[in-house]
Protein backbone atom coordinates (compact mmCIF):
# COMPACT_ATOMS: atom_id res chain seq x y z
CA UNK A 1 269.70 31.16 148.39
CA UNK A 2 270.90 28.96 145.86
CA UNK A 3 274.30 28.95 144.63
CA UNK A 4 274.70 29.60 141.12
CA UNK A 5 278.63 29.73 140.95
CA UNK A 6 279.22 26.15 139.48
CA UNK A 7 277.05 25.86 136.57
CA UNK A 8 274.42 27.68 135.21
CA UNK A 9 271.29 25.35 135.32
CA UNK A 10 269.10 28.12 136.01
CA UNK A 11 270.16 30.34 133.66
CA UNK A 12 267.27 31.73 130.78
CA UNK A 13 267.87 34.28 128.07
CA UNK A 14 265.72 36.20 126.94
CA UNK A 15 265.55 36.07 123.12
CA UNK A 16 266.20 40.10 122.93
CA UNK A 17 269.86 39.76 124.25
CA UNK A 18 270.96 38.44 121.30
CA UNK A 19 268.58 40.11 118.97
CA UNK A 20 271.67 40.87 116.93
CA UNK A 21 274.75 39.60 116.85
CA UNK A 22 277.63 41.98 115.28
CA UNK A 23 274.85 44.05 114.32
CA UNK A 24 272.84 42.51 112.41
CA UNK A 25 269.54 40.74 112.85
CA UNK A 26 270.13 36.80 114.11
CA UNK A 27 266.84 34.77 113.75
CA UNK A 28 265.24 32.74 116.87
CA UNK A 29 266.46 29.17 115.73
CA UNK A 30 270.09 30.34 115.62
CA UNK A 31 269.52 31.75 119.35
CA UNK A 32 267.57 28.59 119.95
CA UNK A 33 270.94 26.27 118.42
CA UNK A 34 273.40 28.59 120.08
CA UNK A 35 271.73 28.44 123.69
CA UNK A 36 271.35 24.29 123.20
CA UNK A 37 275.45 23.87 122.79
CA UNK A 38 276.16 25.97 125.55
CA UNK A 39 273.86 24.13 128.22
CA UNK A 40 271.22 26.87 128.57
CA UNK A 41 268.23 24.84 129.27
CA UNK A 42 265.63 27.76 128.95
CA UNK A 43 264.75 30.62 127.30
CA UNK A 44 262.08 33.58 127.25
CA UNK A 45 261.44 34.64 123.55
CA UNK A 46 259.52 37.41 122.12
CA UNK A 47 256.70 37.16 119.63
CA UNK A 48 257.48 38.72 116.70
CA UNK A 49 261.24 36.97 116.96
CA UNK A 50 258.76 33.48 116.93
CA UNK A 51 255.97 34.71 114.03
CA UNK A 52 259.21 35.15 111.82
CA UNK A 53 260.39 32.06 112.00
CA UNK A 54 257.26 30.65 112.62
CA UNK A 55 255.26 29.36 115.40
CA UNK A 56 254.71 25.49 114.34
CA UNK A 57 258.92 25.69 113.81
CA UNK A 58 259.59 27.20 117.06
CA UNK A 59 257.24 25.07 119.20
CA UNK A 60 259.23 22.05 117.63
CA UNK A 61 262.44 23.06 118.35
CA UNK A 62 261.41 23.72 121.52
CA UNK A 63 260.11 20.29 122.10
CA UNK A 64 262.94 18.87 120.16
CA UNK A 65 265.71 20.06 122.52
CA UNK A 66 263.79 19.65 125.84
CA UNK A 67 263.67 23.78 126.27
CA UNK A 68 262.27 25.10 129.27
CA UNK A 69 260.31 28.47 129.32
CA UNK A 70 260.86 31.49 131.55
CA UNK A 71 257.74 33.53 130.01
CA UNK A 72 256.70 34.52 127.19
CA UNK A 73 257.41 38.20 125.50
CA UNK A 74 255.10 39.60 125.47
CA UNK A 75 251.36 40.40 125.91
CA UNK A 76 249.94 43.98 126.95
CA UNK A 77 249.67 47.35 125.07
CA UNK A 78 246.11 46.86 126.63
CA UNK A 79 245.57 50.90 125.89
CA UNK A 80 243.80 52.90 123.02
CA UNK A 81 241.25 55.92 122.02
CA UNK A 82 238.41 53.62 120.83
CA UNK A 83 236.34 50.80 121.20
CA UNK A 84 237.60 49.38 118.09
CA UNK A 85 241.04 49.78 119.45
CA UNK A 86 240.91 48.03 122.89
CA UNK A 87 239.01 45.30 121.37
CA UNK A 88 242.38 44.97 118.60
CA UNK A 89 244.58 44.66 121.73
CA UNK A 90 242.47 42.23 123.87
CA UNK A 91 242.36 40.07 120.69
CA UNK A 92 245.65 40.41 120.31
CA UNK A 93 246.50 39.56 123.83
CA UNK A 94 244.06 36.34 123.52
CA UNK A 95 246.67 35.07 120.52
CA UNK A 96 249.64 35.87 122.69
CA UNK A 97 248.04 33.63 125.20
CA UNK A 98 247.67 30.75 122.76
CA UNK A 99 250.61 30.95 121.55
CA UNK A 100 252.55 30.81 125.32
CA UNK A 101 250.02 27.50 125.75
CA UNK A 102 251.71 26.05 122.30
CA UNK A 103 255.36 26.97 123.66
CA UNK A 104 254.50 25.48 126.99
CA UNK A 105 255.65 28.68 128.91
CA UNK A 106 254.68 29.53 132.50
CA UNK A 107 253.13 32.77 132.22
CA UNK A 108 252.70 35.37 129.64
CA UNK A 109 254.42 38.85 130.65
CA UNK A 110 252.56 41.84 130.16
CA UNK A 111 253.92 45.27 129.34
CA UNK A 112 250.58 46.69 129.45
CA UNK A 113 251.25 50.17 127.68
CA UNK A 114 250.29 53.82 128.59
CA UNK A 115 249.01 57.13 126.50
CA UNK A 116 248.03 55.77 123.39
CA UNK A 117 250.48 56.96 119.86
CA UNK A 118 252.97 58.25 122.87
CA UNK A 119 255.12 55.20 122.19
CA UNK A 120 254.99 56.34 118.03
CA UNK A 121 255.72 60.19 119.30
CA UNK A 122 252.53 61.83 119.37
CA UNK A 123 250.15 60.72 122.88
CA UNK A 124 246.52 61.06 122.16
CA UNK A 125 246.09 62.64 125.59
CA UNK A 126 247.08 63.57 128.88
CA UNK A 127 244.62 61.02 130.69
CA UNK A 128 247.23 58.53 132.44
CA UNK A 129 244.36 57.87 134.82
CA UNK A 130 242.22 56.53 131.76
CA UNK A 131 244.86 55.09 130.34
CA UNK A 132 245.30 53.19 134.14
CA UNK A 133 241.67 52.16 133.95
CA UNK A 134 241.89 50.94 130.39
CA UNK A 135 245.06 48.52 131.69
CA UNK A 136 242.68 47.14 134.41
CA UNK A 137 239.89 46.33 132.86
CA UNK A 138 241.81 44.71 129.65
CA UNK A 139 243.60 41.99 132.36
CA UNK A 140 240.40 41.61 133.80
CA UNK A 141 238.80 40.51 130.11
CA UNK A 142 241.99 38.63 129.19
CA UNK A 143 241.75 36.99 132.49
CA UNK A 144 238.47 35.31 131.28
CA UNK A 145 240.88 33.68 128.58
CA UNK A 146 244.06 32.72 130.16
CA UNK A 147 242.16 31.28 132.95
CA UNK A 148 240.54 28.92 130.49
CA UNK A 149 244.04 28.08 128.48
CA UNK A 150 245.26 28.00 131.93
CA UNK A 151 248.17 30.87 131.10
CA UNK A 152 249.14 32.51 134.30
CA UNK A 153 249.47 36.45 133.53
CA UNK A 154 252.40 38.25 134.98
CA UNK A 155 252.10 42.08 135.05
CA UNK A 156 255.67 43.68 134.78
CA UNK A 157 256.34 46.64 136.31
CA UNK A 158 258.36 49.07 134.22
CA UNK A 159 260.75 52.32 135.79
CA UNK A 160 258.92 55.24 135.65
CA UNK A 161 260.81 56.88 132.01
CA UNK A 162 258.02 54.36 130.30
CA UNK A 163 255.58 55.56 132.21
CA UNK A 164 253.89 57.95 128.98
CA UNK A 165 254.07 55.43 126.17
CA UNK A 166 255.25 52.12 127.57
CA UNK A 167 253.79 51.04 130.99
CA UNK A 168 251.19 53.05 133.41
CA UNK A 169 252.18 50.26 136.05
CA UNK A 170 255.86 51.59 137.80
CA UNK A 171 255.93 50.28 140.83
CA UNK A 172 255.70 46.68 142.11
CA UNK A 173 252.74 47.99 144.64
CA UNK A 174 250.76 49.09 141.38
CA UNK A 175 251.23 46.23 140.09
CA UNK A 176 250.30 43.96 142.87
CA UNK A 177 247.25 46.22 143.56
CA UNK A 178 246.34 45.23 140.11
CA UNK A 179 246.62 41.41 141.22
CA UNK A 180 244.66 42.01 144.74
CA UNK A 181 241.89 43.58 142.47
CA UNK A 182 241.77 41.29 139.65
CA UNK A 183 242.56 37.81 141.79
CA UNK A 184 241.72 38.55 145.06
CA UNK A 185 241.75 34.80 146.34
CA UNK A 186 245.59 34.45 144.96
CA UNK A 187 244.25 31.56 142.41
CA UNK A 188 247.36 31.65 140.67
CA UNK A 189 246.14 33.12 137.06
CA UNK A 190 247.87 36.43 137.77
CA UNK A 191 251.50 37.56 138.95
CA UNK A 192 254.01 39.55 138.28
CA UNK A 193 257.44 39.68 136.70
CA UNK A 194 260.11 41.39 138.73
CA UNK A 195 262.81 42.98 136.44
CA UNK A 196 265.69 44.40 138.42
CA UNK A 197 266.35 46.84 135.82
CA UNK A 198 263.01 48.55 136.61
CA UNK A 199 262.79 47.99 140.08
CA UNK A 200 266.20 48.56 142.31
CA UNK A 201 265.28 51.72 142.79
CA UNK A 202 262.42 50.83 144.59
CA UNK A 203 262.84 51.86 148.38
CA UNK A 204 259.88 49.67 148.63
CA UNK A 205 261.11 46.35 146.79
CA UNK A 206 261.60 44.07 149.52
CA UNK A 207 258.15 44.86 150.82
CA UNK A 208 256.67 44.51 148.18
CA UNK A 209 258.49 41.00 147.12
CA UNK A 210 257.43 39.58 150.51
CA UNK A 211 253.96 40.97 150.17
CA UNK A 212 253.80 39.14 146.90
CA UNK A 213 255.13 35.75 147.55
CA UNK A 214 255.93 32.82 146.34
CA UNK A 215 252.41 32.44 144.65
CA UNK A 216 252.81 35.72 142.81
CA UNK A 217 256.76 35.87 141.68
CA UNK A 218 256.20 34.46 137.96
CA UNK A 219 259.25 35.55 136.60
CA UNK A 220 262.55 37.03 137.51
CA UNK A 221 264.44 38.94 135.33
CA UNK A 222 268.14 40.38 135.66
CA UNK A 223 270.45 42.17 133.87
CA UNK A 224 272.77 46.15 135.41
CA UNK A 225 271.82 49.74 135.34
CA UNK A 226 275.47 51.60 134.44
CA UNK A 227 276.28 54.61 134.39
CA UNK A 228 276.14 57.05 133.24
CA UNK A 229 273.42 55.56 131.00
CA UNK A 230 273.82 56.62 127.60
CA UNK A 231 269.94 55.80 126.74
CA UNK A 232 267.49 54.44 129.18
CA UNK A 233 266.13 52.04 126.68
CA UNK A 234 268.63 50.50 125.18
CA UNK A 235 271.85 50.38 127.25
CA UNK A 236 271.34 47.83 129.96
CA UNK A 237 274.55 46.41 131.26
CA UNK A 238 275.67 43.03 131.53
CA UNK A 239 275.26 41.79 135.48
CA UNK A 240 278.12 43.07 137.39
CA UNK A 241 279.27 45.72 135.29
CA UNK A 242 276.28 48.52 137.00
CA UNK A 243 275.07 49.48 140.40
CA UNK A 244 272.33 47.13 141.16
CA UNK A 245 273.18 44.50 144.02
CA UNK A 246 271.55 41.94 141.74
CA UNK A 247 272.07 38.71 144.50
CA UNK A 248 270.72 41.08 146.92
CA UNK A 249 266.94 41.61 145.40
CA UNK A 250 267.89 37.47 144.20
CA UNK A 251 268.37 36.81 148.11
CA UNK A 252 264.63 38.17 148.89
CA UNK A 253 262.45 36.74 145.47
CA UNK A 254 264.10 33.10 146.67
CA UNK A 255 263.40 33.85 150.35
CA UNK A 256 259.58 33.63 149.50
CA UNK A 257 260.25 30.18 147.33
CA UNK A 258 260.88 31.43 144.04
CA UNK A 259 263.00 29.04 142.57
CA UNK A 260 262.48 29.53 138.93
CA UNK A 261 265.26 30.82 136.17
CA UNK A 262 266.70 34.36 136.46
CA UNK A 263 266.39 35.32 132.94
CA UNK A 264 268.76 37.99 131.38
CA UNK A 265 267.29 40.17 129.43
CA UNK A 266 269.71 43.31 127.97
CA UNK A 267 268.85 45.55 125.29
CA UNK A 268 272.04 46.86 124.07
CA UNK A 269 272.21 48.81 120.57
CA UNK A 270 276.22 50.69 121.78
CA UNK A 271 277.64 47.35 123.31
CA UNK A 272 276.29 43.89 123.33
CA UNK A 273 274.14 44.16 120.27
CA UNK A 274 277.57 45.02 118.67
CA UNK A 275 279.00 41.69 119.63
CA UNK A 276 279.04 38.29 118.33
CA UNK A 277 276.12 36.43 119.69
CA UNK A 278 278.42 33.69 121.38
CA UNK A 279 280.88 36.26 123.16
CA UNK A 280 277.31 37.84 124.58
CA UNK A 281 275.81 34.33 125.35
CA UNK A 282 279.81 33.08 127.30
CA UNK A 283 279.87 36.22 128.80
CA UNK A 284 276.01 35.74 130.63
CA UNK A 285 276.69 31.65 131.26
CA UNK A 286 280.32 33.54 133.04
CA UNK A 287 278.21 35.99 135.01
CA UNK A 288 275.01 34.37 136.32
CA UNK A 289 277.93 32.77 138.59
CA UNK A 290 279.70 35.82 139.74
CA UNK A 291 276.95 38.25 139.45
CA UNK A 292 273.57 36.91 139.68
């Protein structure tokens, strides 16, 4: 395993960490400035951070500072009640792949939704097998397109609260059944993300990481589970400071020849959010070397 405990080289953050910074909204190219004077040398950002500021903009800063990608945030939401509606989200999807091509990331990550209107309070049924089917046969469609652009897709997994309105895909297994199904000959177009957050529970995780492999581990992403957990959204803990043995699930994704960034990702509304954006950005450089 590599040793992360005298600089932080492989270090990405995703663009949600600091979202805010004392509270308030801070826009991508101050994330983007902020990351360059502390050495970070990638990041992951999320789209509608980069259509406010501006694609054209982002993609030159990008290029301008020599940024590395860790993904892209994020394609998916593949469900809906209509024909009309899944055709919106596979068009949608097709931008979000353009887009990762013009930010030169390696792989898209897909969150690819659940019961549609559950995520806006009201599901429009009780179907998550539809809802299942719907997911699968909007990769396969969006395959057709990233294939071309030559975007790799990487399904994410999410813990099993999201499973009404955010994600129908829980597990790892799922999630690499999906691949089996959709890429059977391991080309390389689809993946998967593996986010400790939603996964350490897993009694199955190692398995399932081996049974992946190196061609399949897109993207790595790390951050703590505390608690008690105050709200299973939006209080993820900075690395070290919960109960998942981070270096641990680390120890097995590099065993199979990962060797991308572990990107932090924490969604923190009661702590971090609260913070100034450099404290939060010190504070991950301080510990992807003790924690990660």
């Amino acid at each position: 395993m590599r040793d992360f405990s005298t600089g932080h080289e492989w270090l990405s953050i995703n663009t949600a960490t600091v979202r805010k910074s004392r509270g308030a909204e801070l826009p991508l190219p101050d994330i983007i400035e902020a990351c360059v004077r502390r050495g970070i040398r990638a990041i992951s950002p999320w789209r509608d951070q980069v259509q406010a500021a501006g694609l054209a903009k982002i993609s030159q800063l990008v290029r301008t500072h020599d940024l590395k990608l860790s993904g892209y945030c994020r394609g998916g939401m593949f469900t809906a009640t209509d024909a009309a509606g899944l055709k919106a989200a596979l068009d949608d999807n097709r931008r979000a792949v353009d887009e990762a091509v013009e930010l030169r990331a390696p792989c898209l990550v897909l969150v690819v939704g659940s019961l549609p209107g559950a995520l806006q309070g009201k599901a429009a049924h009780k179907d998550i097998g539809l809802a299942r089917s719907q997911v699968r046969d909007g990769i396969e469609q969006l395959l057709e397109h990233s294939r071309q652009a030559g975007m790799p897709l990487a399904i994410e997994p999410l813990h099993p609260m999201t499973a009404a309105d955010r994600a129908c895909v829980n597990t790892l297994e799922h999630a690499l059944d999906l691949c089996d199904v959709l890429d059977p000959s391991r080309t390389g177009a689809l993946g998967v993300a593996v986010d400790v957050y939603h996964t350490w529970w897993d009694p199955k995780l190692q398995q399932q990481i081996e049974r992946a492999g190196q061609d399949r581990l897109l993207a790595f992403h790390v951050c703590d589970w505390l608690t008690p957990t105050t709200d299973l959204l939006n209080d993820r803990g900075m690395m070290g400071d919960g109960v998942i043995d981070i270096p641990r699930i680390r120890n097995w994704v590099e065993a199979q020849g990962f060797a991308g960034f572990s990107e932090v990702e924490i969604f923190s509304t009661g702590n971090w959010w609260g913070k100034p954006h450099e404290e939060v950005l010190d504070t991950c450089i301080a510990r992807h070397k003790t924690a990660v």
